[in-house]
N, C-alpha and C. Protein backbone atom coordinates (compact mmCIF):
# COMPACT_ATOMS: atom_id res chain seq x y z
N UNK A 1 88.17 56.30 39.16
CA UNK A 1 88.54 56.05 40.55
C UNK A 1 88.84 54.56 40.70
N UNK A 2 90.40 54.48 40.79
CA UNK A 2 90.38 52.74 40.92
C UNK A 2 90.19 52.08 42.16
N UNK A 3 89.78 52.71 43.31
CA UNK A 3 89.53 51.92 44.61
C UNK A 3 87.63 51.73 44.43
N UNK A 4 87.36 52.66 43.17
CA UNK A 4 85.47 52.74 43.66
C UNK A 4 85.41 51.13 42.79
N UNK A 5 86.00 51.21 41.54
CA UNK A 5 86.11 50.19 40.44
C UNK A 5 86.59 48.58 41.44
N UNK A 6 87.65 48.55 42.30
CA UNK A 6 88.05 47.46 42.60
C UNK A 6 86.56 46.95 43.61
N UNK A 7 86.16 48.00 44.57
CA UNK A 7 85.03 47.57 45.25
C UNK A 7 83.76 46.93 44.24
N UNK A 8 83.62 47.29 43.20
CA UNK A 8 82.13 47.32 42.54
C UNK A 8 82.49 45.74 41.53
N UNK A 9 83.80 45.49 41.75
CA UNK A 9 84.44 44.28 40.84
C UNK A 9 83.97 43.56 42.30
N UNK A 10 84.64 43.94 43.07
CA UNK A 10 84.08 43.03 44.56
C UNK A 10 82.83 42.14 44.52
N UNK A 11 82.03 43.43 44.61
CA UNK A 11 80.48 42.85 44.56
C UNK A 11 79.63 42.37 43.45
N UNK A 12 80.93 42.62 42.32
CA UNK A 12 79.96 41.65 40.94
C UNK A 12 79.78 40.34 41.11
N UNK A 13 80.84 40.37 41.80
CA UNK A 13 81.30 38.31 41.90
C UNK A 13 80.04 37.78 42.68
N UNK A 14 79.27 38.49 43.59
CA UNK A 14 78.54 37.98 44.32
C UNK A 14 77.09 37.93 43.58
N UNK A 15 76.93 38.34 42.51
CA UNK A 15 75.84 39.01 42.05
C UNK A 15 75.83 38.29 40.07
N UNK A 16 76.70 38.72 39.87
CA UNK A 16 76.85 38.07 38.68
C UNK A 16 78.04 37.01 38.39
N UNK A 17 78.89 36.99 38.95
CA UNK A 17 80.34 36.66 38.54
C UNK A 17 81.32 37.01 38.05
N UNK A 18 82.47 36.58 38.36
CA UNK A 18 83.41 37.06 37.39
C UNK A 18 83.13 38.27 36.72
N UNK A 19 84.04 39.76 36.26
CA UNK A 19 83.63 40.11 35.35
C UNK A 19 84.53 39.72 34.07
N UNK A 20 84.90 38.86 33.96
CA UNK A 20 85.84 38.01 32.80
C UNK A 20 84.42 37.02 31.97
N UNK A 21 83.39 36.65 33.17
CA UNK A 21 82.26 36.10 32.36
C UNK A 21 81.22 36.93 31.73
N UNK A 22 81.62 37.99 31.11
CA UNK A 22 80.56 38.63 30.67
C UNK A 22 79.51 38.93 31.94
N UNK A 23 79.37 38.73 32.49
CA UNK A 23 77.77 38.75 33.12
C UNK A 23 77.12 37.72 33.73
N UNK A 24 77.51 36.58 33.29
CA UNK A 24 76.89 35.35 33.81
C UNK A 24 77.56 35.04 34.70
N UNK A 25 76.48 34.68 35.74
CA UNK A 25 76.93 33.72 37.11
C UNK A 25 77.43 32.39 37.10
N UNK A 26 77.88 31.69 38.04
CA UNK A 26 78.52 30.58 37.93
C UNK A 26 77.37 29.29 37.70
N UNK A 27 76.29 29.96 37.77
CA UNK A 27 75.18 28.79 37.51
C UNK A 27 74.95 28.34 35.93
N UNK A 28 74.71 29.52 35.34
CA UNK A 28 74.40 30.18 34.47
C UNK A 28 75.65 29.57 32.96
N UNK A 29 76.87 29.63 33.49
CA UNK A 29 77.85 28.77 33.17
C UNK A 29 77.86 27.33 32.88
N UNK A 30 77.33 26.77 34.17
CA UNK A 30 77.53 25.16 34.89
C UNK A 30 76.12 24.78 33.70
N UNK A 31 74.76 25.80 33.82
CA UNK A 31 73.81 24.84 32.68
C UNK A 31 74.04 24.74 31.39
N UNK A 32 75.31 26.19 30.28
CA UNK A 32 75.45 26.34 29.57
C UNK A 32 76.27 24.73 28.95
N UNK A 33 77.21 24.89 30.08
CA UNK A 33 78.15 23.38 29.81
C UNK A 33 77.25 21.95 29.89
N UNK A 34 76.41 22.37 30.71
CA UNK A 34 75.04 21.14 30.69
C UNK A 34 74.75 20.29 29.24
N UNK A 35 74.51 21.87 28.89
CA UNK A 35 73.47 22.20 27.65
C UNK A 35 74.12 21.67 26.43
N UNK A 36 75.71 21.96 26.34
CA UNK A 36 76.59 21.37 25.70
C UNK A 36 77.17 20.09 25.22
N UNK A 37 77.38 19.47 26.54
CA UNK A 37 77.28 18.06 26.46
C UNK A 37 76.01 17.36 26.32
N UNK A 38 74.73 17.71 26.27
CA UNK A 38 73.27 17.36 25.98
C UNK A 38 73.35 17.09 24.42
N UNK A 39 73.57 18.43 24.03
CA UNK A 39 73.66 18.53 22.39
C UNK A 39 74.51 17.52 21.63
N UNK A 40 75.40 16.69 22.22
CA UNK A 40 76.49 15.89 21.25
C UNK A 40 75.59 14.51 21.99
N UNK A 41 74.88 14.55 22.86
CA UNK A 41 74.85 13.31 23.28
C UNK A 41 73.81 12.56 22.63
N UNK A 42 73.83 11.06 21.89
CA UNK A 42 72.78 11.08 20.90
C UNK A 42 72.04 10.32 21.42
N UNK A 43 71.86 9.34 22.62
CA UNK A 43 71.12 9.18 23.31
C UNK A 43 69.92 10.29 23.99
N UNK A 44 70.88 10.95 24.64
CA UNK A 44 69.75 12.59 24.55
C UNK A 44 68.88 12.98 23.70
N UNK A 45 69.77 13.57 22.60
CA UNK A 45 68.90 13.84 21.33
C UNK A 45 67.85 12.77 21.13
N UNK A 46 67.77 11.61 20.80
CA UNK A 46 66.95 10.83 20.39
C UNK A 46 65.76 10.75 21.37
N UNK A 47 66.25 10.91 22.75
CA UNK A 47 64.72 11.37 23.85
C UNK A 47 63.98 12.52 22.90
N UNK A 48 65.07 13.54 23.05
CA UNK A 48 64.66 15.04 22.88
C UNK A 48 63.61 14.95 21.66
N UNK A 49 63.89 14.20 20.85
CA UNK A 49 63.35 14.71 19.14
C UNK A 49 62.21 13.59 19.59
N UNK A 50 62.72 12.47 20.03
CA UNK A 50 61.71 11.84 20.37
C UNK A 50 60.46 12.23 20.88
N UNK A 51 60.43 12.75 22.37
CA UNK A 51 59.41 13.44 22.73
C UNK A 51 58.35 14.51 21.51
N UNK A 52 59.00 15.10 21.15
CA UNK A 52 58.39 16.20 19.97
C UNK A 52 57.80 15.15 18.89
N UNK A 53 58.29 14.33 18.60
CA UNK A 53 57.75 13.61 17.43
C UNK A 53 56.25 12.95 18.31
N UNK A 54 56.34 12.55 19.44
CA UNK A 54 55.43 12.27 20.74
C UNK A 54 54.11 13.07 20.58
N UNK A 55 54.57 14.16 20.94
CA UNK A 55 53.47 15.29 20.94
C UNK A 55 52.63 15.59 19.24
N UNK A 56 53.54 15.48 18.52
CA UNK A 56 53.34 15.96 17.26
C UNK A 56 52.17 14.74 16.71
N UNK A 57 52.68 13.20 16.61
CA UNK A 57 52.00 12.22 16.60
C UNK A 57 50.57 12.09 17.04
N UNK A 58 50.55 12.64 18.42
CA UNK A 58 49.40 12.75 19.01
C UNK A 58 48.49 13.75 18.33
N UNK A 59 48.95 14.85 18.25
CA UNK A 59 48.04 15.75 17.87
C UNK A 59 47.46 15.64 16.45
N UNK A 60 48.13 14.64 15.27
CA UNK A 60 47.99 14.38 14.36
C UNK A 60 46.73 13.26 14.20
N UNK A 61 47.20 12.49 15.37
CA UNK A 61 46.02 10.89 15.54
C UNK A 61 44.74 11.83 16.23
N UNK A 62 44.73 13.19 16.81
CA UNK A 62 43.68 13.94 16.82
C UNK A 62 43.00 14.41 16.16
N UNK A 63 43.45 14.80 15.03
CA UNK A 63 43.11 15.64 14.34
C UNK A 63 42.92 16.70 13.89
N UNK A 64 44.51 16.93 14.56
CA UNK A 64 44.91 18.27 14.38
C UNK A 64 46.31 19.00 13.08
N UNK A 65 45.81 19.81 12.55
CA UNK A 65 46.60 19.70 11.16
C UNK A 65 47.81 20.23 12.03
N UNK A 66 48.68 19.46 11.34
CA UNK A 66 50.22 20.12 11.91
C UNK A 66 51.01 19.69 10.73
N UNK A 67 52.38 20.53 11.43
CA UNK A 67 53.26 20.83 9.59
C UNK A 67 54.09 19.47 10.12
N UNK A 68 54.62 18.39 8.85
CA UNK A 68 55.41 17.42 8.96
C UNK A 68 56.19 18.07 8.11
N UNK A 69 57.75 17.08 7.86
CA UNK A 69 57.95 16.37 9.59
C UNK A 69 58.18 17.05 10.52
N UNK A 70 57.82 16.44 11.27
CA UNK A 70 57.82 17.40 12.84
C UNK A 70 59.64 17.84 13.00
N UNK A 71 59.74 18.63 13.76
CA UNK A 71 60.87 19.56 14.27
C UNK A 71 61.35 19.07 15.04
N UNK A 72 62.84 19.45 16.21
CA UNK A 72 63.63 18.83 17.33
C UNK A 72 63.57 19.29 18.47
N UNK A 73 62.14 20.67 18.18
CA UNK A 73 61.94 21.26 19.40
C UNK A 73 60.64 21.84 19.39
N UNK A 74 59.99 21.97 18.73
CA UNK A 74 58.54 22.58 18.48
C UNK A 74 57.56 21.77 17.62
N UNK A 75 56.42 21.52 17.61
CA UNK A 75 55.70 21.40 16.72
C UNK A 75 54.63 22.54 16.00
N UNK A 76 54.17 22.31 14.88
CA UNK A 76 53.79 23.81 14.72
C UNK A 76 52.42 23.57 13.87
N UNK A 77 51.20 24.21 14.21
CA UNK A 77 49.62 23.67 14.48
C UNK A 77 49.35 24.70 13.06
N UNK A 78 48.48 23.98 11.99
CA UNK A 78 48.47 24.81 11.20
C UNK A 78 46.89 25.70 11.36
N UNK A 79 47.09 26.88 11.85
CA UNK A 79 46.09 27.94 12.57
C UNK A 79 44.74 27.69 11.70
N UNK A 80 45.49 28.52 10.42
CA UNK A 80 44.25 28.79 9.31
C UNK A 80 43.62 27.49 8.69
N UNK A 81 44.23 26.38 9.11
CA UNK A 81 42.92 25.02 8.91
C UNK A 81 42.51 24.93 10.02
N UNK A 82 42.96 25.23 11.23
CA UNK A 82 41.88 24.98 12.65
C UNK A 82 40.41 25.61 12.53
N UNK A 83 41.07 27.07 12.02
CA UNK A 83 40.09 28.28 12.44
C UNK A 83 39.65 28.93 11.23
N UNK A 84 39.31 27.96 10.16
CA UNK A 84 39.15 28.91 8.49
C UNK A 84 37.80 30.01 8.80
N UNK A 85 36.88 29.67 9.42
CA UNK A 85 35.90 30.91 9.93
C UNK A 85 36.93 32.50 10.30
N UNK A 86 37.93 31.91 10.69
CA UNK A 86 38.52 33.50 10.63
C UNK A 86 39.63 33.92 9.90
N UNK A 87 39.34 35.47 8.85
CA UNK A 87 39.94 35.66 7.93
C UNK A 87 41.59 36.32 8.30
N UNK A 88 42.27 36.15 7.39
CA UNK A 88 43.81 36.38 7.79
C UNK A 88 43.81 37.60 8.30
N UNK A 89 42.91 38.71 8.02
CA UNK A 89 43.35 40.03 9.05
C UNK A 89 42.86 40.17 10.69
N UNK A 90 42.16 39.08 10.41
CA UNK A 90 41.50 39.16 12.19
C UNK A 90 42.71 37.76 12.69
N UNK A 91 43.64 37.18 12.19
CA UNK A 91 45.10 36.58 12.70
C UNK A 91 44.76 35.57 13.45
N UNK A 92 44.23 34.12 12.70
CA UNK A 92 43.71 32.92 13.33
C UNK A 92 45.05 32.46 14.26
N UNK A 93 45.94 32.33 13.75
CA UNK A 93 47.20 32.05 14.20
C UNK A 93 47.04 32.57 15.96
N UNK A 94 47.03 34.06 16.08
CA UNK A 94 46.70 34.52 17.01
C UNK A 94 45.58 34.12 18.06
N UNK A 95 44.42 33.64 17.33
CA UNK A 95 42.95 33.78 18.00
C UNK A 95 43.38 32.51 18.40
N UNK A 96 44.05 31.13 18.27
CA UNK A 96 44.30 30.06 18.58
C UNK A 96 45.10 30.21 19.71
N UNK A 97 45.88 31.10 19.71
CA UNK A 97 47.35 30.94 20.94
C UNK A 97 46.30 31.16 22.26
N UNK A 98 45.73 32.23 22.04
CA UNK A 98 45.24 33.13 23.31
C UNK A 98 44.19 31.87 23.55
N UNK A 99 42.88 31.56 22.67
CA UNK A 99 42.17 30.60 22.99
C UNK A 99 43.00 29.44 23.93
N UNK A 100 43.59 28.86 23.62
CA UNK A 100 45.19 27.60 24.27
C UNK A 100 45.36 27.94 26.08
N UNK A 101 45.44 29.50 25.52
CA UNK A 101 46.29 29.91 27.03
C UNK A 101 45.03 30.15 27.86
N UNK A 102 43.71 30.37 27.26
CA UNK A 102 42.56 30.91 27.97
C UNK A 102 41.94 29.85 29.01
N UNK A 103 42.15 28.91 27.56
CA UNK A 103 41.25 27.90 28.21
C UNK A 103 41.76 26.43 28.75
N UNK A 104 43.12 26.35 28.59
CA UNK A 104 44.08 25.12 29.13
C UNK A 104 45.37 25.39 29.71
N UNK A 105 46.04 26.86 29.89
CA UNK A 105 46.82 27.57 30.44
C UNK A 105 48.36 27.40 29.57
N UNK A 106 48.21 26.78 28.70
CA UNK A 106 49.03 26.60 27.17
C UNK A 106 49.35 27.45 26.82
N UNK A 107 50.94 27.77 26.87
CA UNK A 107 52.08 29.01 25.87
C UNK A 107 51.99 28.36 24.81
N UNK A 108 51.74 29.37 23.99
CA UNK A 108 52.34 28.92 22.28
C UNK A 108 52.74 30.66 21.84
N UNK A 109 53.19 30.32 20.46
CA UNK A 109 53.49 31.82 20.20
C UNK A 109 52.93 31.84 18.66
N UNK A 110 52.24 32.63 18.04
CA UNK A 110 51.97 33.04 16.79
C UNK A 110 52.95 33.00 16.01
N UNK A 111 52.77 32.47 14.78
CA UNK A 111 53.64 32.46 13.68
C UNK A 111 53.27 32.59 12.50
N UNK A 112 52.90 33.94 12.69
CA UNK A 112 52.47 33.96 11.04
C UNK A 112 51.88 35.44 10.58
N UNK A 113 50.35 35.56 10.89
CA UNK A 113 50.29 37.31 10.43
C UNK A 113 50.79 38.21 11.30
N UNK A 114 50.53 38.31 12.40
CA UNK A 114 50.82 39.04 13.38
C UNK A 114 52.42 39.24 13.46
N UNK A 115 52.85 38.10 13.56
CA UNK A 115 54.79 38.13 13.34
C UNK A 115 55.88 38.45 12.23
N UNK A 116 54.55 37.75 10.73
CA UNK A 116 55.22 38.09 9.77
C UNK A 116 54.72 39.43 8.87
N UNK A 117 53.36 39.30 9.18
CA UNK A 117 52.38 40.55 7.65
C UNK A 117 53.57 41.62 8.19
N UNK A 118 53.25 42.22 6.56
CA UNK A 118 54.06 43.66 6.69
C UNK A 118 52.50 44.42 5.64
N UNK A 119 53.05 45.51 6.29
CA UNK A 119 51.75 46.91 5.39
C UNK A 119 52.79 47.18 4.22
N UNK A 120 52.26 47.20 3.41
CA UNK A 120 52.44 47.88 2.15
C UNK A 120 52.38 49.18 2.27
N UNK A 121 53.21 50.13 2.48
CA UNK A 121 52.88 51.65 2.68
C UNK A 121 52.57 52.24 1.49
N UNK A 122 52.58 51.60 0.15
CA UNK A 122 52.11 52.26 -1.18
C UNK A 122 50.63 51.89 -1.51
N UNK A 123 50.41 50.89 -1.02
CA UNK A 123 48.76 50.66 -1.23
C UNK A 123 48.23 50.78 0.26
N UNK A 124 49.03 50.37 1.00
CA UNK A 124 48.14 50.00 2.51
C UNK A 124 47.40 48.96 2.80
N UNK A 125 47.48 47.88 1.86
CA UNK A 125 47.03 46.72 2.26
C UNK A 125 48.40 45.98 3.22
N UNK A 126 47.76 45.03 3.76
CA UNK A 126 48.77 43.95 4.00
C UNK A 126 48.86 42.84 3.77
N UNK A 127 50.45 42.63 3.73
CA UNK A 127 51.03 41.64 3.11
C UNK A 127 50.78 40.09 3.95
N UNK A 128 50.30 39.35 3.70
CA UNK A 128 50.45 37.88 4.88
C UNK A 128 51.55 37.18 4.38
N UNK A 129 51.97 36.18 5.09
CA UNK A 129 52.96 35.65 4.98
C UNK A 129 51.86 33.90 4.23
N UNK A 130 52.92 33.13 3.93
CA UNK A 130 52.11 31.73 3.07
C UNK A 130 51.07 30.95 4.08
N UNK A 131 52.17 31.19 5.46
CA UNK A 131 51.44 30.14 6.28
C UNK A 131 51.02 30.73 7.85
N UNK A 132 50.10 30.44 8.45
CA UNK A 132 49.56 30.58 9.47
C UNK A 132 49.76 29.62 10.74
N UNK A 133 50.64 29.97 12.04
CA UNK A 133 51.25 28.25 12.40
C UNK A 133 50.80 28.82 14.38
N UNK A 134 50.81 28.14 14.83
CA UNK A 134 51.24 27.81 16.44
C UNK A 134 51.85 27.41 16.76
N UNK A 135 52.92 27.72 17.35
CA UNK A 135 54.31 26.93 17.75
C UNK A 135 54.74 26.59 19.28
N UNK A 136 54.43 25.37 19.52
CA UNK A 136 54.28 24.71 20.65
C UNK A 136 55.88 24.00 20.85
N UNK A 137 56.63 24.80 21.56
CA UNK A 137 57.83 24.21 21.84
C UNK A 137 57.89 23.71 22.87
N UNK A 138 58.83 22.70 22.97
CA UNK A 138 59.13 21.78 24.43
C UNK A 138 60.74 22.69 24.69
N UNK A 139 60.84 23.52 26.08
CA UNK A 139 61.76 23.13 26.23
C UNK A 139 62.69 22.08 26.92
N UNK A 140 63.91 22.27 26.99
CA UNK A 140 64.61 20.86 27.40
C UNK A 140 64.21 20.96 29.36
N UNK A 141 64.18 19.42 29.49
CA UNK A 141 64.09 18.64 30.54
C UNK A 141 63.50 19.26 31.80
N UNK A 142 61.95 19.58 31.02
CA UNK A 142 60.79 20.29 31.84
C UNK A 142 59.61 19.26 32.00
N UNK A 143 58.84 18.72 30.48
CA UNK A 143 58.02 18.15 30.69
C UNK A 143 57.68 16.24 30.71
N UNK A 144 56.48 15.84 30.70
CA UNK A 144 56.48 14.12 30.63
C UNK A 144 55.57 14.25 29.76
N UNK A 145 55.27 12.73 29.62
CA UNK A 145 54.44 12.13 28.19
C UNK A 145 52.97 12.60 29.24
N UNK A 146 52.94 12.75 30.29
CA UNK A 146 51.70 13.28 31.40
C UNK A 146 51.19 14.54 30.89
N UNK A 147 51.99 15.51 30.48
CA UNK A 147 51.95 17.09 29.96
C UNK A 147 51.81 16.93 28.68
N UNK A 148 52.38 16.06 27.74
CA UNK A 148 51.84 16.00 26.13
C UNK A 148 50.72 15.87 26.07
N UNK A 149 50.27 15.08 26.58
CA UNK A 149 48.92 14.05 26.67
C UNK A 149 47.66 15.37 26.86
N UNK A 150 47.77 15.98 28.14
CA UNK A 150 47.53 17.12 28.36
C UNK A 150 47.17 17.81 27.61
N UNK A 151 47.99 18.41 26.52
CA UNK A 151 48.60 19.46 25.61
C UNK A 151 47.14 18.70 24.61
N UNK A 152 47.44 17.43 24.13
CA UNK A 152 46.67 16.67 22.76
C UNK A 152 45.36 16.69 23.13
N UNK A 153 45.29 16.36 24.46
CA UNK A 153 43.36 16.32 24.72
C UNK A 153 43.02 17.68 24.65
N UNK A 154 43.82 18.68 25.24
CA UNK A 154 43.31 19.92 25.61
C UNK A 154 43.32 20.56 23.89
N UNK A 155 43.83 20.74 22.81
CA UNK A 155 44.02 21.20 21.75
C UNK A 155 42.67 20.34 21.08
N UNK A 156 42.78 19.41 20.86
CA UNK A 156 41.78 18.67 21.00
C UNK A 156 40.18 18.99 20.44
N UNK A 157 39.81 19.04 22.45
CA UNK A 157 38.83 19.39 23.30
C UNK A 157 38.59 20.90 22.56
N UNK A 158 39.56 22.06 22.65
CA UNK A 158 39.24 23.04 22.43
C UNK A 158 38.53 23.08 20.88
N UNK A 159 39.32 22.34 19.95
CA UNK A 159 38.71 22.36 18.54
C UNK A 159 37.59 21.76 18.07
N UNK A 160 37.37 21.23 19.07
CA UNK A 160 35.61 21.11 19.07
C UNK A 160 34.65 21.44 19.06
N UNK A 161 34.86 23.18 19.64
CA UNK A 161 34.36 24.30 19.94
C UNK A 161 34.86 25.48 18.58
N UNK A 162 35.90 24.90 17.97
CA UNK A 162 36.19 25.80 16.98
C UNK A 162 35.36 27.16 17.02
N UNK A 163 34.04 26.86 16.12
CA UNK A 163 33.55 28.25 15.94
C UNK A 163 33.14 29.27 16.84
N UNK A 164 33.31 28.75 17.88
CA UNK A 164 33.27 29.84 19.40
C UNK A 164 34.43 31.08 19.45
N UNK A 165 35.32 30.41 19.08
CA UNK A 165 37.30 30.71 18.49
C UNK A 165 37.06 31.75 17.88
N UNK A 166 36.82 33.47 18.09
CA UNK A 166 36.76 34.44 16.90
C UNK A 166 38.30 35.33 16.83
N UNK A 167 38.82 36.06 15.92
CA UNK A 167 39.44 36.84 15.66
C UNK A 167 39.88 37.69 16.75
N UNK A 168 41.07 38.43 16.18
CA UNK A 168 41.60 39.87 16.92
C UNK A 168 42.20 40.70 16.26
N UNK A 169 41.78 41.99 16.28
CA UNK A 169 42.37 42.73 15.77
C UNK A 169 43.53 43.81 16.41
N UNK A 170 44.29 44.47 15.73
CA UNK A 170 45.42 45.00 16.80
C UNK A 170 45.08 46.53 17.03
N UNK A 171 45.04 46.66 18.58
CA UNK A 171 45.08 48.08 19.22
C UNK A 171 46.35 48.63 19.27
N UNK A 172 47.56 48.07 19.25
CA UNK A 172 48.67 48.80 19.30
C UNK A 172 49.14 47.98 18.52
N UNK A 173 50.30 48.49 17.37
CA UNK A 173 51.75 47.77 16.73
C UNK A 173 52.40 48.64 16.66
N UNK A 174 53.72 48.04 16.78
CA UNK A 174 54.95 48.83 17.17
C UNK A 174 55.59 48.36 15.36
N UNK A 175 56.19 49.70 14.89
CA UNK A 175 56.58 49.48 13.43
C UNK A 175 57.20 48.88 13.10
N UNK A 176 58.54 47.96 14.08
CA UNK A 176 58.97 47.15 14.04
C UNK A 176 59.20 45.92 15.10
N UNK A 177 59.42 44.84 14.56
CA UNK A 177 59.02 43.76 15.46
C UNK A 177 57.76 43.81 16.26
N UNK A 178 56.94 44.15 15.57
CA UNK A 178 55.36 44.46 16.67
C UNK A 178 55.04 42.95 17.10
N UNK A 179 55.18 41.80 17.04
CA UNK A 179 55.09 40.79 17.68
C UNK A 179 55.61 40.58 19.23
N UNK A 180 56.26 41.43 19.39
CA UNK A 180 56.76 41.35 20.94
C UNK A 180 55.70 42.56 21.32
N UNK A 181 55.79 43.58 21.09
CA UNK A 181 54.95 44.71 22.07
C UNK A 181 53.17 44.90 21.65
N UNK A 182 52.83 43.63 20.62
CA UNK A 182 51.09 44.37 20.35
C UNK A 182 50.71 44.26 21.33
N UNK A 183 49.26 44.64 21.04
CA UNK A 183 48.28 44.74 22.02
C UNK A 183 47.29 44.50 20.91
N UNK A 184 46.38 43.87 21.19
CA UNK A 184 45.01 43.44 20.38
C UNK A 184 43.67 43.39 20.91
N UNK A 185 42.71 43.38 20.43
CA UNK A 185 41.40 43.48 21.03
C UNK A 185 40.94 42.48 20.20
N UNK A 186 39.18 42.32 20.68
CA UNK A 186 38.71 41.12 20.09
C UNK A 186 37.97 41.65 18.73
N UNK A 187 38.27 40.91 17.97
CA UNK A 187 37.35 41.61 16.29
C UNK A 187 35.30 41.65 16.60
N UNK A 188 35.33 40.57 17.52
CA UNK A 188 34.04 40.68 18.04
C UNK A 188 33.90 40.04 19.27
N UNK A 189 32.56 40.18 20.04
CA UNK A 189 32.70 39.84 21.31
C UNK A 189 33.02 39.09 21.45
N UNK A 190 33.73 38.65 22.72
CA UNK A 190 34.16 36.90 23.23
C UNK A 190 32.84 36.26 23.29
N UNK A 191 33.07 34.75 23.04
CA UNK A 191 32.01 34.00 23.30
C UNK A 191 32.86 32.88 24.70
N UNK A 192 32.15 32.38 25.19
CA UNK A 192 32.46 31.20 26.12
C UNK A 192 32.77 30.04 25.50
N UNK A 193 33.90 29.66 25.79
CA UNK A 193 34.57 28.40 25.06
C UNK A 193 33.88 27.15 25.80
N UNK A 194 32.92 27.23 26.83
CA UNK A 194 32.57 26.17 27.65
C UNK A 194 33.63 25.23 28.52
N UNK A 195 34.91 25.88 28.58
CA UNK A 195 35.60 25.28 29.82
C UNK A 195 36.05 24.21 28.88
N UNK A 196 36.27 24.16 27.38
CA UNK A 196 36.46 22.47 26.96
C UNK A 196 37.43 21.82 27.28
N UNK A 197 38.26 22.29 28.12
CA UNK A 197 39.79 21.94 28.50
C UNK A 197 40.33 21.48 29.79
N UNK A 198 39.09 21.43 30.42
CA UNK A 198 39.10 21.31 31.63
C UNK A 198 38.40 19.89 32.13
């Protein structure tokens, strides 16, 4: 029906844009081109990588193991020396993120058993991957050296408490990509982190 089609082109424009833009709105556009000229600009960049080398620095003069050299957008916390009390199937990597977010309101994302192990369906063990990481990304032109700072005491503070920090094991995995849909429980009871982040 080409009069239902010309109306519903009508109201994309208001809603998404154009339908010549795929889908994206005119905003959506305007940050892409942002984002573009950011990337060539090397003044930019040199903030950008800067900052991360910022954060990374800090957490290092803490005493916190992290992988060098640092990255242009993440730094990445090496789990299984934070948390060696917990063994690779209870997913230190993991028990660190959630601890972060519990107790200092800190996104990070697991990188390592949980994202990478695969089961062996001929033995049924599983496979780990070499390394165990936390990956603390900055994205662009959100935070200050106020929020790193933040980030270093609070990571910190929490690893002070280390052995409070226990395991998780998984209640649900999805057979593939199970890093987006698990669900996990605790390998043993929670203990109280004592607020160290606060």
């Amino acid at each position: 029906d080409e009069q239902l089609s010309r109306r519903i082109k009508e109201r994309l424009v208001l809603y998404e844009g154009f339908e010549t833009y795929g889908g994206l709105a005119g905003r959506d556009l305007e940050a892409m081109a942002v984002g573009l000229d950011e990337a060539v600009d090397e003044d930019w960049l040199a903030y950008r990588v800067g900052q991360v080398a910022y954060l990374g620095e800090g957490l290092r003069r803490a005493g916190v193991p992290v992988l060098v050299p640092f990255g242009g957008h993440a730094i990445y916390i090496d789990a299984a020396a934070c948390l060696p009390h917990i063994p690779r199937e209870q997913f230190p990597g993991q028990a660190l993120s959630v601890a972060l977010y519990l107790e200092a309101g800190i996104r990070t994302v697991e990188v390592g058993g949980v994202m990478f192990g695969r089961h062996d369906p001929e033995t049924g063990a599983t496979e780990f991957p070499k390394l165990e990481l936390v990956r603390l990304a900055l994205p662009r032109r959100v935070y200050m050296r106020e929020h790193l700072d933040y980030v270093v005491d609070s990571v910190a503070r929490l690893l002070e408490h280390r052995d409070r920090i226990g395991g998780f094991e998984f209640e649900y995995e999805a057979p593939v990509l199970r890093h987006f849909t698990a669900r996990f429980r605790p390998a043993a009871p929670l203990r109280a982190l004592a607020k160290s982040a606060t």
